[in-house]
N, C-alpha and C. Protein backbone atom coordinates (compact mmCIF):
# COMPACT_ATOMS: atom_id res chain seq x y z
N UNK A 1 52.91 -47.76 4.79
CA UNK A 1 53.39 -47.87 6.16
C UNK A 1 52.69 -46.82 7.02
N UNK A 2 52.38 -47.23 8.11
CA UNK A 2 52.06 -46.47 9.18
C UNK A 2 52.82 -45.24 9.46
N UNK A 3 52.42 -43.99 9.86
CA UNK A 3 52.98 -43.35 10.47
C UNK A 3 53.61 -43.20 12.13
N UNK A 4 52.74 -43.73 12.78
CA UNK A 4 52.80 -43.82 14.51
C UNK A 4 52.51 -45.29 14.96
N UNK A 5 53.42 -45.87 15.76
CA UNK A 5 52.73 -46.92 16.17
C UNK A 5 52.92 -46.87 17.82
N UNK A 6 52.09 -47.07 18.74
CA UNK A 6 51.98 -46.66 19.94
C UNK A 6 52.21 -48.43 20.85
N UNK A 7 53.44 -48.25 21.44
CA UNK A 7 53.50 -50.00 22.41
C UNK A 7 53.42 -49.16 23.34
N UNK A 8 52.65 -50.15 24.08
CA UNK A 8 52.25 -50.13 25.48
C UNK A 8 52.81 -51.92 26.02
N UNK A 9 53.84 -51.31 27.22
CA UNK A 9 54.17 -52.56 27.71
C UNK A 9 53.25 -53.12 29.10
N UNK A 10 52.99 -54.01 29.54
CA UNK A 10 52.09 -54.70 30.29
C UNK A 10 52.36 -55.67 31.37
N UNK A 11 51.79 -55.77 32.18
CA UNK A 11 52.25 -56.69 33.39
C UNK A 11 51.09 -56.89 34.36
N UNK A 12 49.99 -57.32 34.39
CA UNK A 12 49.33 -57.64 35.48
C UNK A 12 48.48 -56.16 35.41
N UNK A 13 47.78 -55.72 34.53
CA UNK A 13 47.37 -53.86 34.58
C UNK A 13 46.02 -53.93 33.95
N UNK A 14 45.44 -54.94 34.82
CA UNK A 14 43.88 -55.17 34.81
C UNK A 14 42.97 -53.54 35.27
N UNK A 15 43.72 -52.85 35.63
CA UNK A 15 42.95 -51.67 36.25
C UNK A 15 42.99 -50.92 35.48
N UNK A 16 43.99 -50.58 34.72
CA UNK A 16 44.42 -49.49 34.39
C UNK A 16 43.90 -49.79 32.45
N UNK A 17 44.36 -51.04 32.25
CA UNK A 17 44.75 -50.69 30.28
C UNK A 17 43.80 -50.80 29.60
N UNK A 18 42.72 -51.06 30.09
CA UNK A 18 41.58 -50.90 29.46
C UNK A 18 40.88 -49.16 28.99
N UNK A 19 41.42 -48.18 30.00
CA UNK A 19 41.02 -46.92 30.20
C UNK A 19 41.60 -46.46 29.13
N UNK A 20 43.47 -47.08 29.44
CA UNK A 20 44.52 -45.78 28.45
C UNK A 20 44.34 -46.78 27.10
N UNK A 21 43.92 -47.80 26.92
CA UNK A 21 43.66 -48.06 25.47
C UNK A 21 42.52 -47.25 24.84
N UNK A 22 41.45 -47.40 25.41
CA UNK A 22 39.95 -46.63 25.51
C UNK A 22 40.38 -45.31 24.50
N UNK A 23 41.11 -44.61 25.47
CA UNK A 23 41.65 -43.42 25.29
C UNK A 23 42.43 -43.04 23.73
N UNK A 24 42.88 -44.01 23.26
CA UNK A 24 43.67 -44.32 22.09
C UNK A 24 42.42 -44.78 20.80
N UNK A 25 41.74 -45.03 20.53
CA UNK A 25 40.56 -45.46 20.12
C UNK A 25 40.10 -44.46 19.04
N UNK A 26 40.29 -43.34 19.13
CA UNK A 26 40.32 -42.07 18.12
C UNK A 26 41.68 -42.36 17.46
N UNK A 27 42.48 -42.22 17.78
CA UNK A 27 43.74 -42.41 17.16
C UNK A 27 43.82 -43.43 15.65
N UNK A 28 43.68 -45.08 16.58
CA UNK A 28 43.47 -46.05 15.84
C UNK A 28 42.16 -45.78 14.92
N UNK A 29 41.26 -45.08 14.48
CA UNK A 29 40.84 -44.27 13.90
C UNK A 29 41.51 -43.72 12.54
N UNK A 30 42.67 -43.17 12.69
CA UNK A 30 42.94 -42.39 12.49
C UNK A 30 44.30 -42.79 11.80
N UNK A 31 44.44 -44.35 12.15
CA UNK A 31 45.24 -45.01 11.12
C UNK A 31 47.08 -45.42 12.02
N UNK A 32 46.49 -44.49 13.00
CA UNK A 32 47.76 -45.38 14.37
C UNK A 32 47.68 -46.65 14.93
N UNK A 33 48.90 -47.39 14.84
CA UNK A 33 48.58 -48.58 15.65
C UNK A 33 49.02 -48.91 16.88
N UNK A 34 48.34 -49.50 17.65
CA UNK A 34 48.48 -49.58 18.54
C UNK A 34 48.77 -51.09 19.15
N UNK A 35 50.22 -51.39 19.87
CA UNK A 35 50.42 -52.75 20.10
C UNK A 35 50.69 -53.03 21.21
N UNK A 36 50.51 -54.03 22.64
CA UNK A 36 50.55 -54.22 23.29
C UNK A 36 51.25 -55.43 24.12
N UNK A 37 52.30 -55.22 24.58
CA UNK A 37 52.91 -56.28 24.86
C UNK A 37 53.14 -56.63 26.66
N UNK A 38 53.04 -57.92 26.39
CA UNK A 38 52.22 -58.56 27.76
C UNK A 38 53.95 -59.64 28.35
N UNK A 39 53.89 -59.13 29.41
CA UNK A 39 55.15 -59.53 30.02
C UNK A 39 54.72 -61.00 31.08
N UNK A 40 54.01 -60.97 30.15
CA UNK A 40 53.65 -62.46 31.49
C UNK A 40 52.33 -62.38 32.21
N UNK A 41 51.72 -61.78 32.14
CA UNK A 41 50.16 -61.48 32.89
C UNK A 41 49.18 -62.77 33.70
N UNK A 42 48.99 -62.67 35.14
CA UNK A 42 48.47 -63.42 35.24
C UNK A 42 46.89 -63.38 35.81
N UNK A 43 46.93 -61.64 35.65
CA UNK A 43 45.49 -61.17 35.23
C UNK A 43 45.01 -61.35 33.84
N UNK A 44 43.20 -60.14 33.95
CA UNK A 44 43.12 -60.56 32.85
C UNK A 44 43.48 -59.03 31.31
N UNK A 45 44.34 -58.46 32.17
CA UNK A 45 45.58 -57.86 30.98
C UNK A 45 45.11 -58.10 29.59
N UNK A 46 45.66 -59.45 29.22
CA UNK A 46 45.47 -59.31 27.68
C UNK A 46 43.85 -59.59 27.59
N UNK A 47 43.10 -60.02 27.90
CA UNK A 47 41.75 -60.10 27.34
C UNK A 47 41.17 -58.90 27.24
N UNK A 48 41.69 -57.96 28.04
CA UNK A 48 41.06 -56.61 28.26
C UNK A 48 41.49 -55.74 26.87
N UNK A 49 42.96 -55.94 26.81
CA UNK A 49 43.64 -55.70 25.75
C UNK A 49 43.53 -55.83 24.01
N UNK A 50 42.93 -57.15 23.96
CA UNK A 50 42.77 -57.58 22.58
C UNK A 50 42.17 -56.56 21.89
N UNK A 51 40.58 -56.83 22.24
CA UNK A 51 39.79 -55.47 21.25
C UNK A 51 40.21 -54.28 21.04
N UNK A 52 41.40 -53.68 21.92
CA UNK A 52 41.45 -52.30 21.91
C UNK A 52 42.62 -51.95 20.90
N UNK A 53 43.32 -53.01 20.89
CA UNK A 53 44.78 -52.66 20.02
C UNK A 53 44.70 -53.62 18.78
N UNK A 54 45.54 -53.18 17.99
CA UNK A 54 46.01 -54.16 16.68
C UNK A 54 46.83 -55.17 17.07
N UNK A 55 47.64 -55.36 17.84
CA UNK A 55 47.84 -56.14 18.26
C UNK A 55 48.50 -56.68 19.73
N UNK A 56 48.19 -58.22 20.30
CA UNK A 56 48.41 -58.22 21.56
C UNK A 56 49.69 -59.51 21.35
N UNK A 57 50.95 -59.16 21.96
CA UNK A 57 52.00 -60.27 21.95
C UNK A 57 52.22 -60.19 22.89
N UNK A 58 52.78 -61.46 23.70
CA UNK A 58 54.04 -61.82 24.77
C UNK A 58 55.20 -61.98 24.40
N UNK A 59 56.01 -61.09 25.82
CA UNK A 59 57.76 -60.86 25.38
C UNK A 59 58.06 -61.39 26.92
N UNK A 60 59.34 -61.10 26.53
CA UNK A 60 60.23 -61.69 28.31
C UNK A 60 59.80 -60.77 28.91
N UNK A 61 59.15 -60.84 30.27
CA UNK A 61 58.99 -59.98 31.41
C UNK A 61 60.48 -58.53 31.36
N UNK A 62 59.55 -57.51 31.60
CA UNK A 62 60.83 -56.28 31.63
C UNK A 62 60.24 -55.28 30.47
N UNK A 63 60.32 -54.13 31.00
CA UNK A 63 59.52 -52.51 29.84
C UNK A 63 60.70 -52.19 28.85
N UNK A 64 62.33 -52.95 29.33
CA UNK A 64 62.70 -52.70 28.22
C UNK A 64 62.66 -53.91 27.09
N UNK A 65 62.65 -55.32 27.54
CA UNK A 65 62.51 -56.44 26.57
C UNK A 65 60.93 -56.16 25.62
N UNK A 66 60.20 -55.81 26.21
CA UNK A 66 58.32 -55.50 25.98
C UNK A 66 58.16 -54.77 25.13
N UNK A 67 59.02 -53.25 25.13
CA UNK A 67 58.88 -52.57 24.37
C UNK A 67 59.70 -52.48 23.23
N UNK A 68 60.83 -53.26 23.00
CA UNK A 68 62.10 -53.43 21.62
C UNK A 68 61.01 -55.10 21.46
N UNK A 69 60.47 -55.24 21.74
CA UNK A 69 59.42 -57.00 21.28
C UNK A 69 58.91 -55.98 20.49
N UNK A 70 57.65 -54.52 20.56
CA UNK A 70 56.75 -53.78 20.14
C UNK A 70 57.71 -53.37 19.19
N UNK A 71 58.43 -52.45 19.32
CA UNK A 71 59.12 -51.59 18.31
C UNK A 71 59.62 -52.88 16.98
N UNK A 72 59.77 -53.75 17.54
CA UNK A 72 60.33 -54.59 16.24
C UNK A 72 58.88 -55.06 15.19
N UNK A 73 57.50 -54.89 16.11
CA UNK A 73 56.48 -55.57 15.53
C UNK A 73 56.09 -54.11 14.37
N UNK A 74 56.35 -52.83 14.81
CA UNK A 74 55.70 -51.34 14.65
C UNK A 74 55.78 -51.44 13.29
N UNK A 75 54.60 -51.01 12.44
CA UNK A 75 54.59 -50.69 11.19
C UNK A 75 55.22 -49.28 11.03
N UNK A 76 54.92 -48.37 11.86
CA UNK A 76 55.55 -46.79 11.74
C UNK A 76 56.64 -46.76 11.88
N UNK A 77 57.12 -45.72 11.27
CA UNK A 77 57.88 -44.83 10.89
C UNK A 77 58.11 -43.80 11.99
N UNK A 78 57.38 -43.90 13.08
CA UNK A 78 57.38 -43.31 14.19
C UNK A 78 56.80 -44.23 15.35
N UNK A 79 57.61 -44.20 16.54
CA UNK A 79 57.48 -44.70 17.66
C UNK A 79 57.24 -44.24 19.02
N UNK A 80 55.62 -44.82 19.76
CA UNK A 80 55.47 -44.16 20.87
C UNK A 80 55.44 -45.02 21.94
N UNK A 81 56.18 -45.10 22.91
CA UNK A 81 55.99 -45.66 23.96
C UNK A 81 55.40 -45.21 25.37
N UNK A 82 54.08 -45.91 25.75
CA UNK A 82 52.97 -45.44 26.76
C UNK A 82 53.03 -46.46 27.69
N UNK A 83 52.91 -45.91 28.87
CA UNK A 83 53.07 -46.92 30.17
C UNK A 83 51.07 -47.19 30.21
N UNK A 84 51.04 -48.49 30.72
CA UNK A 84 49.37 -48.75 30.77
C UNK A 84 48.62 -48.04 31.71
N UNK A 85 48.82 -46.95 32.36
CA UNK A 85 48.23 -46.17 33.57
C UNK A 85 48.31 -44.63 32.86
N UNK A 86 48.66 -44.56 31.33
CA UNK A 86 48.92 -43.19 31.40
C UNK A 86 48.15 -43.25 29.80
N UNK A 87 47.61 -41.77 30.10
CA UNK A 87 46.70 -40.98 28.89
C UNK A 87 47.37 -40.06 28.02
N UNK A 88 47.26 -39.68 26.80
CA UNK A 88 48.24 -39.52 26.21
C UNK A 88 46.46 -37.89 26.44
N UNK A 89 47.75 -36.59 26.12
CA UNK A 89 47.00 -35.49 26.03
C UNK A 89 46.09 -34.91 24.88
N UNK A 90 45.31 -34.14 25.19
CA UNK A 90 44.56 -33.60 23.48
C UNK A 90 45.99 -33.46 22.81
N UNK A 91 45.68 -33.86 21.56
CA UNK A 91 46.19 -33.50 20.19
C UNK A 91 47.60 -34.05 20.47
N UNK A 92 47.96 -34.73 20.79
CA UNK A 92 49.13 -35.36 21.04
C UNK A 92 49.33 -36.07 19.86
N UNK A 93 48.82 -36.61 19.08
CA UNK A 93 49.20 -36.65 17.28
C UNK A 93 49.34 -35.06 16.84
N UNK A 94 48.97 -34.69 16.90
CA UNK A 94 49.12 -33.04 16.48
C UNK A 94 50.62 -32.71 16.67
N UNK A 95 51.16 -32.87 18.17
CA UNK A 95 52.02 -31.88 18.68
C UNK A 95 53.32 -33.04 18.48
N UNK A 96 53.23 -34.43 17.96
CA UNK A 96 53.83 -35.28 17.95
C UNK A 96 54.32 -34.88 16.11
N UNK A 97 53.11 -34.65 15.27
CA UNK A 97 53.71 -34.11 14.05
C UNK A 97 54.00 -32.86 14.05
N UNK A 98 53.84 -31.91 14.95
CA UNK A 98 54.80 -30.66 14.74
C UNK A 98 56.03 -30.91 15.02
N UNK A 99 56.02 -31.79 15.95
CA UNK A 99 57.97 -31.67 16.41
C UNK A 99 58.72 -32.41 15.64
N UNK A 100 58.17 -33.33 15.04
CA UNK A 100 59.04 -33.81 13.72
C UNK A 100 59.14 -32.93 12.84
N UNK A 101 58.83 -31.97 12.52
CA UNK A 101 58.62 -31.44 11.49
C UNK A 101 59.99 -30.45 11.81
N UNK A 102 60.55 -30.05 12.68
CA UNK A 102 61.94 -29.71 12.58
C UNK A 102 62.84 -30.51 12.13
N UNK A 103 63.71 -30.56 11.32
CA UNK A 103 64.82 -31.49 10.82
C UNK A 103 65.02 -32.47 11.92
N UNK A 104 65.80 -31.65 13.18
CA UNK A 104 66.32 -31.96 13.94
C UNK A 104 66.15 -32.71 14.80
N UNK A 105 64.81 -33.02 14.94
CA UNK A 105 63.58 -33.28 16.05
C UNK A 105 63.94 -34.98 15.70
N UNK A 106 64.41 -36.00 16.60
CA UNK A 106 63.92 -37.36 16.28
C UNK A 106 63.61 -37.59 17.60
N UNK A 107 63.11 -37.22 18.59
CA UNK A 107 62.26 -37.59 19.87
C UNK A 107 61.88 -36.33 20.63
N UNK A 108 60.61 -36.76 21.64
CA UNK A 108 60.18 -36.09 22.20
C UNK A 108 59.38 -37.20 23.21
N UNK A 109 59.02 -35.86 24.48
CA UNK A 109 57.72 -36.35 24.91
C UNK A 109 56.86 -35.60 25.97
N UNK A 110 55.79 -36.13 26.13
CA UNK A 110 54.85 -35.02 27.30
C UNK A 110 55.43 -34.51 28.55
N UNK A 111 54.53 -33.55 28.99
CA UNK A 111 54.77 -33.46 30.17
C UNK A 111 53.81 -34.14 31.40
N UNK A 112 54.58 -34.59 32.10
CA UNK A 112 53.28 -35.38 33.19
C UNK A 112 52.56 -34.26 33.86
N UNK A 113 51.27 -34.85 33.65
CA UNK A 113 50.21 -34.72 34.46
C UNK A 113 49.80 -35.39 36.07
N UNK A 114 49.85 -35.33 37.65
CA UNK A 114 49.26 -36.43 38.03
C UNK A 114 47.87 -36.09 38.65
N UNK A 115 46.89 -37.14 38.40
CA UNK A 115 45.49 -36.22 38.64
C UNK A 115 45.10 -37.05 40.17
N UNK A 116 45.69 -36.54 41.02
CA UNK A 116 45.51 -36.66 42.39
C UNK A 116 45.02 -35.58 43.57
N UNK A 117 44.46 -35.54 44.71
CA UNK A 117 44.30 -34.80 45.30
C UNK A 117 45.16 -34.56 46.59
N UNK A 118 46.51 -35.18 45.95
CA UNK A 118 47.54 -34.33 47.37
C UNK A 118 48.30 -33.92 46.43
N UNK A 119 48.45 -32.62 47.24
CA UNK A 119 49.64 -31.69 46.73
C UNK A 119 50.73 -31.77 45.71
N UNK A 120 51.58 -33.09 47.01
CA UNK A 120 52.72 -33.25 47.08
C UNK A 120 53.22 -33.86 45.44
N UNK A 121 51.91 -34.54 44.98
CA UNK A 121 52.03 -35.36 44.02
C UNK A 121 52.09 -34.44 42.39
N UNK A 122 51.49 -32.90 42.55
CA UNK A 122 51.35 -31.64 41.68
C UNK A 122 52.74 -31.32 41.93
N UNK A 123 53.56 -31.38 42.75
CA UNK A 123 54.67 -31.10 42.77
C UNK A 123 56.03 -31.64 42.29
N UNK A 124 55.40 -33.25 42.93
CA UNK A 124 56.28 -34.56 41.71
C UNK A 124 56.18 -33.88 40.34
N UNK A 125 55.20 -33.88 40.03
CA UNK A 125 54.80 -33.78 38.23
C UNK A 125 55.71 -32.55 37.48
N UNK A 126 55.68 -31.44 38.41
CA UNK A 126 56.16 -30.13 37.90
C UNK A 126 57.86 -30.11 38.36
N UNK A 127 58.37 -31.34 39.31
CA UNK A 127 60.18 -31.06 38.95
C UNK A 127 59.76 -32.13 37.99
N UNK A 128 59.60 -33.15 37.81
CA UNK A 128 59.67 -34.16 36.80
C UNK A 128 60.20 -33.60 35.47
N UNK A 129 58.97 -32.56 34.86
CA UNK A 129 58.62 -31.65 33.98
C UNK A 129 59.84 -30.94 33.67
N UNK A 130 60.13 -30.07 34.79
CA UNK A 130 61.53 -29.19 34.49
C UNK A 130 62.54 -29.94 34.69
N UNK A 131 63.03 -30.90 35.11
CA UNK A 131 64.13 -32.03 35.45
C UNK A 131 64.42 -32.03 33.65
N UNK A 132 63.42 -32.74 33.22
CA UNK A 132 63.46 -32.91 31.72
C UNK A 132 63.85 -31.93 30.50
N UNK A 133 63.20 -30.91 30.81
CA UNK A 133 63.24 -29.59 30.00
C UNK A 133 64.59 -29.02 30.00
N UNK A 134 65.21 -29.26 31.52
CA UNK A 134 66.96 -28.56 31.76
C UNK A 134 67.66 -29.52 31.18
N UNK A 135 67.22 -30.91 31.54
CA UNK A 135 68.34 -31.91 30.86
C UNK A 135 68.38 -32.86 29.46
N UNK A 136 67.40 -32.57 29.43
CA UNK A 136 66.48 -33.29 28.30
C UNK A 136 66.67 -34.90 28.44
N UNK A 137 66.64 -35.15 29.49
CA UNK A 137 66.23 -37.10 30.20
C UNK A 137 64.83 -36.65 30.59
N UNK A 138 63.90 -38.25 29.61
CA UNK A 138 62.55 -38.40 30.24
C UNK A 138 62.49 -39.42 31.23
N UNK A 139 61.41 -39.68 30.90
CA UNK A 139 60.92 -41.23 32.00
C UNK A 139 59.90 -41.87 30.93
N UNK A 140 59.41 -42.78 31.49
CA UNK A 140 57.99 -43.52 30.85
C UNK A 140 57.07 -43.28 30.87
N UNK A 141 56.88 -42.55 31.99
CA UNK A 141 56.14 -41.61 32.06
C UNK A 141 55.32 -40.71 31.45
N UNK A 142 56.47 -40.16 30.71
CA UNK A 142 56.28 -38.67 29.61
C UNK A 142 55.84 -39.20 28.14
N UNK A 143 55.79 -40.51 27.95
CA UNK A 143 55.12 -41.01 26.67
C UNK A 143 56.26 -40.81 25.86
N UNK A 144 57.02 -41.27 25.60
CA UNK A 144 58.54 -41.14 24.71
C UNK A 144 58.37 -41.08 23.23
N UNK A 145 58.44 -40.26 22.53
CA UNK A 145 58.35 -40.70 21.27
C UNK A 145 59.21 -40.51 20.18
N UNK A 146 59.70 -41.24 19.41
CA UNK A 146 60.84 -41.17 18.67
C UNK A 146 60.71 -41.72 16.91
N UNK A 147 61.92 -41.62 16.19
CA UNK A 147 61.67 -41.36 15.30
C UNK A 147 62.20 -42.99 14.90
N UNK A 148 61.81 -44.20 14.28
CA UNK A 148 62.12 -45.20 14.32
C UNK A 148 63.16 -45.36 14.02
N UNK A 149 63.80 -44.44 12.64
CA UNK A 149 65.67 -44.67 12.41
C UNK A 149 66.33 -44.66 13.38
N UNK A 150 66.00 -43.37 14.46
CA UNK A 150 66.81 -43.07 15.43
C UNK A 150 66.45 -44.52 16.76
N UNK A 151 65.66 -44.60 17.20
CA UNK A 151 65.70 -46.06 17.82
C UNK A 151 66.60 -47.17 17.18
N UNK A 152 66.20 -47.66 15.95
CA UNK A 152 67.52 -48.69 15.63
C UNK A 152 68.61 -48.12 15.73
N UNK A 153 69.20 -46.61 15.17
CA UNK A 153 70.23 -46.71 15.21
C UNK A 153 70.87 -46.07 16.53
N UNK A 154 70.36 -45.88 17.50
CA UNK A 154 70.66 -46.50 19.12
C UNK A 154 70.96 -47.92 19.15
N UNK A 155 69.90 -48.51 18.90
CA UNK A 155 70.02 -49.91 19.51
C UNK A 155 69.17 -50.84 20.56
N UNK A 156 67.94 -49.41 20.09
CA UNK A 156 66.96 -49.96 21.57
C UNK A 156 66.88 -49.40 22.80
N UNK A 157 66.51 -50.45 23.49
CA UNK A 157 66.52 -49.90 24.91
C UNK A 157 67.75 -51.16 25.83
N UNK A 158 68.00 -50.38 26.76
CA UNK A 158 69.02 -51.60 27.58
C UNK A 158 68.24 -53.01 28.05
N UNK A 159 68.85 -53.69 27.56
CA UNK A 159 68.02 -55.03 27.94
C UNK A 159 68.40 -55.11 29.76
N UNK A 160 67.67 -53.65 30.35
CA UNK A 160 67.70 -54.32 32.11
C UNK A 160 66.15 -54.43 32.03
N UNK A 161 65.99 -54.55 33.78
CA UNK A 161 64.52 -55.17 33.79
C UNK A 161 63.59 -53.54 33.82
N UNK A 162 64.19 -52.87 34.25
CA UNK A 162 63.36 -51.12 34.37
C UNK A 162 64.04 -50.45 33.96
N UNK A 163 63.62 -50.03 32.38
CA UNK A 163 64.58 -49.37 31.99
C UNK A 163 63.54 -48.56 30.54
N UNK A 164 63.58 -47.41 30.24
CA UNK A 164 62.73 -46.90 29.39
C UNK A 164 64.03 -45.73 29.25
C-alpha cells in the first residue's frame, strides 16, 4: 500500500492543473499517488490531467463529493487534499512524515503562501496562517492532510457543495 495519496478536486481549471500537477511529478516518483477528480469539466481539465496523475475520475460536482469520490479511490494510508491552483512546498513529504511521526498527529497542513504583487493579499495569507495556528481550523487552501483512519472514522467531508 501506498503511503500518501494526493486528490486534487477539479472543475473547469484549465489554467491552473496542469502547473500544480507538474509540480507533484517528483513525488509520483517517489511512489505517491496522485488522483484527480473532475466535477464535471467542460474545459479541457481532464485531458490536461490524465498524464500527470494515476488517476483521472468523475464525481458529482462539489470539493466535498470530489474529494470523499478520491479518498475512497486512495491507496494510502495517508491522505492529501490539494486545491488545483495550489503548490505544495519544498519537502512537504518530508514535513508531512515528521508530523505523523508524533503519536498524536492524525492531520495537518501548510501554511499559505500568496505569490502576488499587492500587499493586501501578503496580508490575507499571514491572518489565514495565524487564524489556523490559534484555532487549529484550516481551509483548502493549506493542503489538508490526514491520516486515512482518522478520515473514515469522521466520516468524510459534509456532503455540501463548498466544503473542505
Amino acid at each position: 500500500m501506498r503511503v500518501l495519496s494526493i486528490i486534487v478536486p477539479i472543475l473547469n481549471e484549465q489554467e491552473t492543473v496542469a502547473t500544480t500537477l507538474a509540480a507533484l511529478q517528483p513525488l509520483r516518483q517517489r511512489g505517491v499517488e496522485v488522483i484527480v477528480v473532475d466535477g464535471g469539466s467542460e474545459d479541457s481539465s481532464m485531458r490536461l490531467a490524465s498524464p500527470l496523475s494515476d488517476q483521472v475520475i468523475v464525481a458529482a460536482r462539489g470539493r466535498a463529493s470530489q474529494m470523499n469520490a478520491g479518498a475512497r479511490l486512495a491507496s494510502g494510508d495517508e491522505l492529501l487534499f490539494l486545491h488545483s491552483d495550489t503548490v505544495l512546498p519544498k519537502g512537504a513529504l518530508e514535513a508531512i512524515e515528521q508530523a505523523f511521526r508524533a503519536p498524536v498527529c492524525v492531520w495537518g497542513r501548510f501554511d499559505v503562501s500568496i505569490e502576488s504583487p499587492l500587499r493586501v493579499l501578503t496580508g490575507v495569507a499571514f491572518m489565514m496562517n495565524l487564524r489556523s495556528r490559534w484555532t487549529g481550523i484550516a481551509t483548502g487552501d493549506q493542503a489538508i492532510f490526514v491520516k486515512r483512519s482518522a478520515f473514515e472514522r469522521i466520516g468524510a467531508f459534509p456532503a455540501v457543495l463548498l466544503m473542505e
